[in-house]
N, C-alpha and C. Protein backbone atom coordinates (compact mmCIF):
# COMPACT_ATOMS: atom_id res chain seq x y z
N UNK A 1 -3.58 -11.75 -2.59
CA UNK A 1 -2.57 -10.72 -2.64
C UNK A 1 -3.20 -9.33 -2.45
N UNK A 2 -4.13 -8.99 -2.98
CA UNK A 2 -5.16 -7.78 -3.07
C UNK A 2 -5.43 -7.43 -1.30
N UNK A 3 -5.94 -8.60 -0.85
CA UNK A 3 -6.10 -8.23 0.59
C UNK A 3 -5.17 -7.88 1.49
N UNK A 4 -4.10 -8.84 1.02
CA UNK A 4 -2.85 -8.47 2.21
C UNK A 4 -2.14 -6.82 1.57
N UNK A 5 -2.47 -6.25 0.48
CA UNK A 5 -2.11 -4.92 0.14
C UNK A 5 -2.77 -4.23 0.79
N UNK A 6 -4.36 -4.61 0.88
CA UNK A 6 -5.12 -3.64 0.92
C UNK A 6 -4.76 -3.42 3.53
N UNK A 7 -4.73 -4.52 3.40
CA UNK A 7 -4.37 -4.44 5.00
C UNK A 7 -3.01 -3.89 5.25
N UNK A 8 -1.88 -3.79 4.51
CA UNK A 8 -0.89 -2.67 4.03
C UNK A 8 -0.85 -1.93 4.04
N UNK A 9 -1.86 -1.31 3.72
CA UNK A 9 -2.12 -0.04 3.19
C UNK A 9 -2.65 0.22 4.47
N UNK A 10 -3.89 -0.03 5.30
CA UNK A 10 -4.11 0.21 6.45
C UNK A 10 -2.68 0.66 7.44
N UNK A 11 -1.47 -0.30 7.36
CA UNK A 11 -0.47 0.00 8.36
C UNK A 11 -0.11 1.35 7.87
N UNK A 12 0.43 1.47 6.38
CA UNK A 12 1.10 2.91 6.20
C UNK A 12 0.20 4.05 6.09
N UNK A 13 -1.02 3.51 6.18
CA UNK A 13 -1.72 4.96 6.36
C UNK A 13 -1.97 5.29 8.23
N UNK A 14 -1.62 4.43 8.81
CA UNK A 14 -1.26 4.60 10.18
C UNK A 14 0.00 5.20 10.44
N UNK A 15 1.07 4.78 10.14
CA UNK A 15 2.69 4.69 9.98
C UNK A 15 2.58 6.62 9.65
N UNK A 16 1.56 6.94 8.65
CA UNK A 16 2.23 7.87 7.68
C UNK A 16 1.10 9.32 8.19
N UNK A 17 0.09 8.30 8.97
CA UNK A 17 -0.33 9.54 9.41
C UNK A 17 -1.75 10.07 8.86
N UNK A 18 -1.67 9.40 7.92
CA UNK A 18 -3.31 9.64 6.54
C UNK A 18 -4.60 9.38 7.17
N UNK A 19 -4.97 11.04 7.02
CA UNK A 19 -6.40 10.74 7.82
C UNK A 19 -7.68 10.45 6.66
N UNK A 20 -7.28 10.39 5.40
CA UNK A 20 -8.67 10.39 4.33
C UNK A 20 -8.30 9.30 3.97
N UNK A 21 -7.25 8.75 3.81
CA UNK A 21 -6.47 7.26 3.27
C UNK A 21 -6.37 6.06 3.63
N UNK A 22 -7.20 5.11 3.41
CA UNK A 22 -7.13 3.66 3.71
C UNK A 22 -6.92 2.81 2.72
N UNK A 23 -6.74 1.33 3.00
CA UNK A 23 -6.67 -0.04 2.52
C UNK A 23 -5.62 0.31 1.13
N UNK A 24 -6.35 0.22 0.17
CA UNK A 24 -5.64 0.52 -1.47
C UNK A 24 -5.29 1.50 -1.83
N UNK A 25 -6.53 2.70 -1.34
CA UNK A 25 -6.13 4.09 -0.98
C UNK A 25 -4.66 4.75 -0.75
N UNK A 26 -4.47 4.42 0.65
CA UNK A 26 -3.32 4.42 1.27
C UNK A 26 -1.88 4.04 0.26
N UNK A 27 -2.36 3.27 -0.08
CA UNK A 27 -0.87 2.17 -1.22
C UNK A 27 -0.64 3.26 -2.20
N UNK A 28 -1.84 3.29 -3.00
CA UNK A 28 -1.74 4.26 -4.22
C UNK A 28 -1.54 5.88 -3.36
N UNK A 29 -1.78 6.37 -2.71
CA UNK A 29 -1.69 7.51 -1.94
C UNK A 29 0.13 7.74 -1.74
N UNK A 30 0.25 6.26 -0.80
CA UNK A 30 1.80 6.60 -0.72
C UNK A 30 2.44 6.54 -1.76
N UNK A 31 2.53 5.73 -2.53
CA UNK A 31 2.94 5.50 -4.02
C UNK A 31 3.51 6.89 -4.61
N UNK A 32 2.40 7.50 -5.30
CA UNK A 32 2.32 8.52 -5.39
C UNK A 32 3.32 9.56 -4.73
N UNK A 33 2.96 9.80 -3.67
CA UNK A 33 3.88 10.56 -2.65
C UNK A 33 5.12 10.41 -2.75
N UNK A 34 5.70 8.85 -2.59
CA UNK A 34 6.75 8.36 -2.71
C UNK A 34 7.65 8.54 -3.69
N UNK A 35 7.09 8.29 -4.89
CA UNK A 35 7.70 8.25 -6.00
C UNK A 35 7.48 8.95 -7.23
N UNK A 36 6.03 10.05 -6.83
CA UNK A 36 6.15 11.47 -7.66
C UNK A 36 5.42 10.72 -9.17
N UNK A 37 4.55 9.49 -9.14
CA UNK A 37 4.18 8.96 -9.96
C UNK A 37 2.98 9.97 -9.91
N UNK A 38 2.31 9.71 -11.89
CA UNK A 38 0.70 10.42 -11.30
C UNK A 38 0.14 9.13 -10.99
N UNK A 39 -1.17 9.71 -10.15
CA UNK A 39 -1.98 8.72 -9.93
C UNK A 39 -2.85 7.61 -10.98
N UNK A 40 -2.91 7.80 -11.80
CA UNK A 40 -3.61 7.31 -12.42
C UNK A 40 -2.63 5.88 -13.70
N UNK A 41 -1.16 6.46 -13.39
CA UNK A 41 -0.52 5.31 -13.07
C UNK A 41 0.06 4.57 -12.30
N UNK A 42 0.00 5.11 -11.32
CA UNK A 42 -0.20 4.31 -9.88
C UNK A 42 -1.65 3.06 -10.02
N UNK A 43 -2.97 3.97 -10.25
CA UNK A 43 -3.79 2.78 -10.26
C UNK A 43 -4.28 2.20 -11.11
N UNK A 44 -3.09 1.67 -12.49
CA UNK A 44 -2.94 0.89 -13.32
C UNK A 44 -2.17 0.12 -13.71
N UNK A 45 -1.35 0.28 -12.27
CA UNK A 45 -0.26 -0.81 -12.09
C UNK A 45 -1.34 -2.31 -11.82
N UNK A 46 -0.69 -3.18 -12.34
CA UNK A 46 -0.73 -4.61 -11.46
C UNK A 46 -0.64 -4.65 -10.07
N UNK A 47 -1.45 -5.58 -9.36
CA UNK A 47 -1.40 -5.76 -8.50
C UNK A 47 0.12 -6.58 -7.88
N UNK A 48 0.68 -7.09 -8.20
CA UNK A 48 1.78 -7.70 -8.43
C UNK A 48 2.95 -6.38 -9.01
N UNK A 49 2.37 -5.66 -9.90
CA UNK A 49 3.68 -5.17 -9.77
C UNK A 49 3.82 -3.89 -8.56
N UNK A 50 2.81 -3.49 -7.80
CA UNK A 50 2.61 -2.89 -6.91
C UNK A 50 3.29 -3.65 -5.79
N UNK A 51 3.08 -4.86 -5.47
CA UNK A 51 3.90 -5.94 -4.65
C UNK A 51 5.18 -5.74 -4.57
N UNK A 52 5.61 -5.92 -6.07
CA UNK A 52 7.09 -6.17 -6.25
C UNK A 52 7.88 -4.62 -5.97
N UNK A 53 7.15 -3.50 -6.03
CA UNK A 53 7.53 -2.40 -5.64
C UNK A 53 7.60 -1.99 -3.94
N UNK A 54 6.77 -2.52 -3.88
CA UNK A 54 6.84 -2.35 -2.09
C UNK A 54 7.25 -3.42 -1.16
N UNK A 55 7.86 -4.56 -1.86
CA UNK A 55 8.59 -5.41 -1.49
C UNK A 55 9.31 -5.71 -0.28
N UNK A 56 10.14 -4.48 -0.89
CA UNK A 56 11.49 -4.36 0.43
C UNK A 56 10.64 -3.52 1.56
N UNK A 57 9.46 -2.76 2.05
CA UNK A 57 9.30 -2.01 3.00
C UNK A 57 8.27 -3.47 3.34
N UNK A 58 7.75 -4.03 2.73
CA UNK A 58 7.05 -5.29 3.70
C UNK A 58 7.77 -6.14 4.15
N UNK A 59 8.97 -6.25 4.07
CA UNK A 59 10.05 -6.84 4.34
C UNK A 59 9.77 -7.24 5.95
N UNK A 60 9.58 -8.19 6.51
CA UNK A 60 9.35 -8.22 7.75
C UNK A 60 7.97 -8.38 8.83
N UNK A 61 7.13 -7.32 8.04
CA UNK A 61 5.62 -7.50 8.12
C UNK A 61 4.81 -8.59 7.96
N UNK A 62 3.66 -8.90 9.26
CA UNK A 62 3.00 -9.58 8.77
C UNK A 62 1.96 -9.12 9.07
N UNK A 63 1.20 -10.38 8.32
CA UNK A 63 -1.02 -9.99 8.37
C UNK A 63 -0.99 -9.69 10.11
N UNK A 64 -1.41 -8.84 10.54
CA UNK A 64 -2.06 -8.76 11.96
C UNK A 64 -2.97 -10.32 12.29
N UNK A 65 -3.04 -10.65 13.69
CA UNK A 65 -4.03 -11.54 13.80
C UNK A 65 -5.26 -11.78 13.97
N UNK A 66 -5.91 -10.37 13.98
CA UNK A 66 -7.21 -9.87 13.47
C UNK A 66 -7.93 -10.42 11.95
N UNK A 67 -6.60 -9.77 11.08
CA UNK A 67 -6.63 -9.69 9.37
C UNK A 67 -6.62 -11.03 8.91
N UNK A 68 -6.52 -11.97 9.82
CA UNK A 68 -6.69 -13.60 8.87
C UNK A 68 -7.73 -14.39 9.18
């Protein structure tokens, strides 16, 4: 699960434009952004509950065929 976030995070830091922001980075970066959380509970969420939050925007997405 960790990996397919962290390759996630790669798309929306593409998607979003983030030039210092990758893999987990990116997740917790948008997170943040998104939802005006601080960071530092952003990166003390579960990995899973980070999932279940970004749920609906992976909606559709898959692993690239590089990423497997």
């Amino acid at each position: 699960m960790v990996y397919h976030l962290a390759v996630f995070g790669d798309f929306i830091a593409e998607r979003e434009g983030y030039k210092d922001h990758t893999d987990m980075d990116a997740v917790y970066f948008y997170l943040v952004q998104k939802y005006s959380w601080p960071p530092a509970q952003v990166r003390g969420m579960s990995f899973e509950d980070i999932r279940f939050v970004l749920s609906e925007e992976m909606q559709g997405w898959t692993l690239p065929k590089d990423a497997r």
